[in-house]
Protein backbone atom coordinates (compact mmCIF):
# COMPACT_ATOMS: atom_id res chain seq x y z
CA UNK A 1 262.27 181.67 -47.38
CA UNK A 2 262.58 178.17 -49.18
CA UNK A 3 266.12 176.82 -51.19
CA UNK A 4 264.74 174.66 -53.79
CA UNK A 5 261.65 174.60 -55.66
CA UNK A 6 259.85 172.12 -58.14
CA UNK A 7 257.82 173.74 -61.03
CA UNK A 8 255.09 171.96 -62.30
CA UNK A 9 252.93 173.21 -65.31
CA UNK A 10 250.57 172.44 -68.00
CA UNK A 11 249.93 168.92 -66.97
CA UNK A 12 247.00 168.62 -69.34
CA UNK A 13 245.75 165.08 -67.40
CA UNK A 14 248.51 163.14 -68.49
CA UNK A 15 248.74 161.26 -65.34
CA UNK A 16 251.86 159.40 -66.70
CA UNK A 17 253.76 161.86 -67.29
CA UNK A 18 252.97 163.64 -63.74
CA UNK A 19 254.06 160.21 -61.97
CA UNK A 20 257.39 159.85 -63.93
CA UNK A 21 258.03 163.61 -62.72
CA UNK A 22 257.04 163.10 -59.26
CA UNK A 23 259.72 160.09 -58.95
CA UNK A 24 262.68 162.05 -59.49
CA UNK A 25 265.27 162.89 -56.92
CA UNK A 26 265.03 166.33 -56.86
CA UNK A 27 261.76 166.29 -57.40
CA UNK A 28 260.70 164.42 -53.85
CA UNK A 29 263.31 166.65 -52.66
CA UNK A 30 262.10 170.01 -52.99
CA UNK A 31 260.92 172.55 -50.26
CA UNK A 32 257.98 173.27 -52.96
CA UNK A 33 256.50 171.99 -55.83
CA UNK A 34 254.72 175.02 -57.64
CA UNK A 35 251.72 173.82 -60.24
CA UNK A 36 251.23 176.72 -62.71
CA UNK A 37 248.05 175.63 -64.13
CA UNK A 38 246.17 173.68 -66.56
CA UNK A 39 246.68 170.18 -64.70
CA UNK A 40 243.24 168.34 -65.36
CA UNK A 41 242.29 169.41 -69.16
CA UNK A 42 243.13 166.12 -71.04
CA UNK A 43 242.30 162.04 -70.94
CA UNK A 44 243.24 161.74 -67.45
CA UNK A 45 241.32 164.49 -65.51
CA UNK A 46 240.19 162.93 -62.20
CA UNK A 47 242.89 160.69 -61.81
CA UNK A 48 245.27 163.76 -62.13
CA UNK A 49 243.60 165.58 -59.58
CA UNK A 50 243.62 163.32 -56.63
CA UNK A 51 247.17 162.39 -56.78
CA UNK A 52 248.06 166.22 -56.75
CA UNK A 53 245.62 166.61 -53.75
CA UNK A 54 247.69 164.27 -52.48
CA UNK A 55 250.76 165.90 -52.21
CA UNK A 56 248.90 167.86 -49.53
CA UNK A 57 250.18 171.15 -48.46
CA UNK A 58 253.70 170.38 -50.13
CA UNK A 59 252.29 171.63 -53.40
CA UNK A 60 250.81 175.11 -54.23
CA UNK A 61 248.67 176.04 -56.93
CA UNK A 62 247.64 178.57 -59.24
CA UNK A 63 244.46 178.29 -62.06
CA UNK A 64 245.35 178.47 -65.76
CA UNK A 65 242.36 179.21 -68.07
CA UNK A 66 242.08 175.63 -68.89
CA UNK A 67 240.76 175.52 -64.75
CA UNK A 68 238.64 178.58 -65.27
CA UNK A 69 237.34 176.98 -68.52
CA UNK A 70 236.84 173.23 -67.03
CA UNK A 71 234.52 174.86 -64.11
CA UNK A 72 232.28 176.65 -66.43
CA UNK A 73 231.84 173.77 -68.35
CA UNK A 74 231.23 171.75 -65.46
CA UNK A 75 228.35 174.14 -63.98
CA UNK A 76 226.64 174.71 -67.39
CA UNK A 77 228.00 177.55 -68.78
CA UNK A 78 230.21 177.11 -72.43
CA UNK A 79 234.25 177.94 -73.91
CA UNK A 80 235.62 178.95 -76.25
CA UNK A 81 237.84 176.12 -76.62
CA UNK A 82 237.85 174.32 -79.87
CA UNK A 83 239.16 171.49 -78.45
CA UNK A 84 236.71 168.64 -77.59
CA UNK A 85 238.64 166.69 -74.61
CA UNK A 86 237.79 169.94 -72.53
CA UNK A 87 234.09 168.52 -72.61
CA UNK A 88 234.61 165.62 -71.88
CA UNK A 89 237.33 165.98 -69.09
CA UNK A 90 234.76 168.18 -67.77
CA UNK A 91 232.13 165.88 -67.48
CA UNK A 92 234.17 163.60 -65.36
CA UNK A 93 235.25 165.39 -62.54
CA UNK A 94 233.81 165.09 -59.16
CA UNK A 95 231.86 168.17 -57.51
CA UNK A 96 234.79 168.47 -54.65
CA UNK A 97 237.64 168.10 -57.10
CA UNK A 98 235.20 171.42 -59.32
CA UNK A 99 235.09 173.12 -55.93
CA UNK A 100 238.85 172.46 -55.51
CA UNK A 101 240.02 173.99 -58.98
CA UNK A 102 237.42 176.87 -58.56
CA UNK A 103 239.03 178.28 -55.85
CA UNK A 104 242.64 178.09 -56.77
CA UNK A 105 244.04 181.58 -56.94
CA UNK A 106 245.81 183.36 -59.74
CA UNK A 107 248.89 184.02 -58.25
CA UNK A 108 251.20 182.54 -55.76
CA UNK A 109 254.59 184.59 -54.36
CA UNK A 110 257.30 182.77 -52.73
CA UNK A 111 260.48 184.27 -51.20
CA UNK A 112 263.07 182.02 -52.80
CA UNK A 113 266.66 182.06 -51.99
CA UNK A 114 268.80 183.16 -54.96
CA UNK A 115 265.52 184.10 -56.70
CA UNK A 116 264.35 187.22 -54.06
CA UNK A 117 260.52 187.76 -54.30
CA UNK A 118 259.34 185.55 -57.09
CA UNK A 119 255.74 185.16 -58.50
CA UNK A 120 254.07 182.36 -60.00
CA UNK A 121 251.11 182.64 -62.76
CA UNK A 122 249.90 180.96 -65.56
CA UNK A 123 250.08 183.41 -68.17
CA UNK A 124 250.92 186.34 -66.93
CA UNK A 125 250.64 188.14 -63.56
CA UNK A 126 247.76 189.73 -65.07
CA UNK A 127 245.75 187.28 -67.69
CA UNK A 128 245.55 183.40 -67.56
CA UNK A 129 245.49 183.61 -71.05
CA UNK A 130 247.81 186.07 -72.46
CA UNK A 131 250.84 184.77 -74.99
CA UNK A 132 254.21 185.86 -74.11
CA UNK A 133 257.15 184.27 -75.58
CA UNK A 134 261.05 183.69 -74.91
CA UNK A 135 261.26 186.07 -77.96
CA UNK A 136 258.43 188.36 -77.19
CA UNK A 137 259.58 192.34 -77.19
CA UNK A 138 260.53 194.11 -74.18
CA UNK A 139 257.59 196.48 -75.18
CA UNK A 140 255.28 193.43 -74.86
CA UNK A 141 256.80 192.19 -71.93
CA UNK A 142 256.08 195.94 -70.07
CA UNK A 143 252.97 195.36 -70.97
CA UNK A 144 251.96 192.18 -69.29
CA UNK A 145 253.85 192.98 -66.10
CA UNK A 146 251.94 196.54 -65.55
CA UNK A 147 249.97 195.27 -62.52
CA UNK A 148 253.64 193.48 -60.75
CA UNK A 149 255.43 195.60 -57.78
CA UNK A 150 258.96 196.62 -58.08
CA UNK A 151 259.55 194.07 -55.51
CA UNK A 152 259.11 191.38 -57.65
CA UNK A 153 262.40 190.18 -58.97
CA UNK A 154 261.51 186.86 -60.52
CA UNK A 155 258.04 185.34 -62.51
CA UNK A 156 257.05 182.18 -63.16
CA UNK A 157 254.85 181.52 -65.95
CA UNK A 158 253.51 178.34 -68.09
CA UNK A 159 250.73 178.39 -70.56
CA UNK A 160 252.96 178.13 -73.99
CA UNK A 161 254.23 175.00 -73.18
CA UNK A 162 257.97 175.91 -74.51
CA UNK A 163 260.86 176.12 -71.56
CA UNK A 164 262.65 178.64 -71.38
CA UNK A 165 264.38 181.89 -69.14
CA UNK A 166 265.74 185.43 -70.27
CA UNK A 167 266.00 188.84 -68.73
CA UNK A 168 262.87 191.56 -68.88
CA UNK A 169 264.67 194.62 -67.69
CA UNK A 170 266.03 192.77 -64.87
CA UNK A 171 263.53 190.89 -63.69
CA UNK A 172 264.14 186.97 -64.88
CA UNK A 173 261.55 185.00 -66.28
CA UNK A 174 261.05 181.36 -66.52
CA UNK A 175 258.60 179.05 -68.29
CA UNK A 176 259.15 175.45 -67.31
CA UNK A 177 257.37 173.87 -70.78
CA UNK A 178 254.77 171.43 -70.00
CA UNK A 179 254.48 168.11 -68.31
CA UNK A 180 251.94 166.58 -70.24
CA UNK A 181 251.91 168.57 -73.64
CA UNK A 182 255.20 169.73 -74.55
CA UNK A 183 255.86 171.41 -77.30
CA UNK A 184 259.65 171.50 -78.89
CA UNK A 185 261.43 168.32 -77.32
CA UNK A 186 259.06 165.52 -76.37
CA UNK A 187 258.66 164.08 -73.04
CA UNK A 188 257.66 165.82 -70.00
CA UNK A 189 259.77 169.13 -69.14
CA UNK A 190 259.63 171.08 -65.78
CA UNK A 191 261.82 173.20 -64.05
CA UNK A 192 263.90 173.08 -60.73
CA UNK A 193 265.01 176.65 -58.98
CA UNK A 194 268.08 176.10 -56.83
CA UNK A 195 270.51 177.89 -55.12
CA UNK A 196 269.96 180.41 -57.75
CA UNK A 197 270.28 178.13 -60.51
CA UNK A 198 267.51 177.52 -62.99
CA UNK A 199 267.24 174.09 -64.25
CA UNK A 200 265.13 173.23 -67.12
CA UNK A 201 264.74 169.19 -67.45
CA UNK A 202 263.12 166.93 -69.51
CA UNK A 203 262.64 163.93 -67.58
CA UNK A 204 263.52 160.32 -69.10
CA UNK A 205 260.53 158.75 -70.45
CA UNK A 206 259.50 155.73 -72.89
CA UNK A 207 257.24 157.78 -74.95
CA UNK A 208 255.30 154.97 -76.05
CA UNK A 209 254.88 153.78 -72.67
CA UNK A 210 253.66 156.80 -71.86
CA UNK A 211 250.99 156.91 -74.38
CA UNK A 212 249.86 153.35 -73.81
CA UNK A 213 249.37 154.14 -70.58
CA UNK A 214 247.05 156.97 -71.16
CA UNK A 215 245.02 155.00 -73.73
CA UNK A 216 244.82 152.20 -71.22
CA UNK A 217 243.90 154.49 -67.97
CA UNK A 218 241.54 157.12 -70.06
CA UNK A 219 237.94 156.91 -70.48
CA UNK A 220 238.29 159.51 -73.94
CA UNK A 221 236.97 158.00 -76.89
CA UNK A 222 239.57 159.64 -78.76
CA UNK A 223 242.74 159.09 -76.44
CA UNK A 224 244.71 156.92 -79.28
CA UNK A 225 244.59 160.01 -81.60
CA UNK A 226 245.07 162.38 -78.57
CA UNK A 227 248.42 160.56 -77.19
CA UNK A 228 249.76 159.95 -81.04
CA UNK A 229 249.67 163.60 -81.41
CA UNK A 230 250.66 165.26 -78.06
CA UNK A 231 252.74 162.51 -76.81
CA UNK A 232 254.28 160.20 -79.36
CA UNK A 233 254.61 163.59 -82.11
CA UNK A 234 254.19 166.85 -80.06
CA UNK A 235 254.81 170.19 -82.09
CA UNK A 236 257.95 171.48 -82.70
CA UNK A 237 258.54 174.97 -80.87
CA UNK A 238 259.32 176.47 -84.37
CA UNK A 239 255.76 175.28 -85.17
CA UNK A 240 254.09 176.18 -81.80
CA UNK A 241 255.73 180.21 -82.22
CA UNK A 242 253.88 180.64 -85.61
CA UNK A 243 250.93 179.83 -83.88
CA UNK A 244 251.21 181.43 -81.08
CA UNK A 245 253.49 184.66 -82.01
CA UNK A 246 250.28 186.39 -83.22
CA UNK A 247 249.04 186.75 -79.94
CA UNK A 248 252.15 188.52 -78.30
CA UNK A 249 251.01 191.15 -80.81
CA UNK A 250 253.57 190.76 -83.64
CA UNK A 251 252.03 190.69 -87.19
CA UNK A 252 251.18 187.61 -88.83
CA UNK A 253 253.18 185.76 -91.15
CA UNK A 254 252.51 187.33 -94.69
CA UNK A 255 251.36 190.99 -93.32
């Protein structure tokens, strides 16, 4: 059993953003650091990846789709991704560092203390891929945990990019928001599980700084338009819900 954990998600290659993180207190700290996916996708995709790797056993991961996506690209097959920095970011990584994210599994449990049996996923337990939201219905939330044990009594999950926690029939849920795409607040969010406590932070960042350094360090010919709109101006989570809310299986806006 471990006492505090560090959750990481949806770093999207912001390296950045992912150092400013790693310097906190509680941070270095931790028993754990937990990555729930979706670390490489964006303008700093090797760079990302080796200074995770670094953290050695410390850190455990699990794949988000943007993973799953990023190796097919990278052996020839294709997405469905509109988004063109997937391509790219691709394109750039090493054949160890495909290797690495291939294998990453899509769950990880850890017995946490305050937190009993808790599982960590990208989506859901189930999907890498599936939309579940802080305001999702129970019905929906039955749903994506079909395939979890009773014994389960905590999940973690990423993939929205919106923090949050509630109850689902007892079980508590938590969504750190992303590191390096946040939608809602700006600057990079995570989430810190101690003593039974969630914590939900948003670290202290220059936002500009941030961005600069991500056009400076990336090799994307579109990184100034990338970091102006996911860094500098990131969606509000009002926005990011109509988007998304769809998905969870609620009716469109205007049906």
């Amino acid at each position: 059993m471990v006492s505090t954990v560090a959750i990481l998600s949806d770093i999207h290659g912001v390296l950045p953003a992912l150092d400013a993180v790693l310097e906190e207190p509680d941070v270095r700290s931790a028993d754990r650091i937990v990555l729930t996916g979706d670390v490489a996708a964006g303008p700093m995709p090797v760079e990302t990846l080796d200074r995770l790797t670094d953290l050695g056993d410390w850190a455990l991961w699990v794949h988000g789709n943007a993973e799953r996506e990023l190796v097919s690209l990278a052996r020839g097959g294709g997405t469905d991704i509109p988004d063109p920095i997937a391509p790219w970011a691709a394109a750039q990584l090493r054949p160890d560092q495909v290797e690495l994210i291939a294998q990453l599994a899509a769950t990880v449990r850890l017995d946490i203390d305050g937190f009993g049996p808790t599982v960590f996923c990208h989506a859901t337990p189930r999907d890498d891929e599936e939309v579940v939201l802080v305001d999702s219905s129970l019905e929906r939330w039955a749903e994506v945990f079909s395939t979890l044990d009773e014994e389960a009594r905590t999940v973690v999950c990423g993939h929205t990019h919106m923090p949050f926690q509630r109850l689902v029939d007892r079980r508590l849920v938590i969504n750190p928001g992303s590191v390096g795409m946040p939608y809602g607040r700006p600057g990079p969010h995570w989430a810190l599980l101690r003593d039974g406590v969630v914590q939900l932070r948003t670290t202290a960042v220059d936002l500009d700084v941030i961005a600069d350094d991500v056009v400076k360090g990336s090799g994307y010919p579109d990184a100034a338009q990338w970091a102006d709109f996911f860094i500098r101006q990131p969606a509000s989570d009002a926005e990011a819900i109509r988007v998304f809310g769809p998905r969870d299986g609620r009716p469109s806006l205007g049906e």
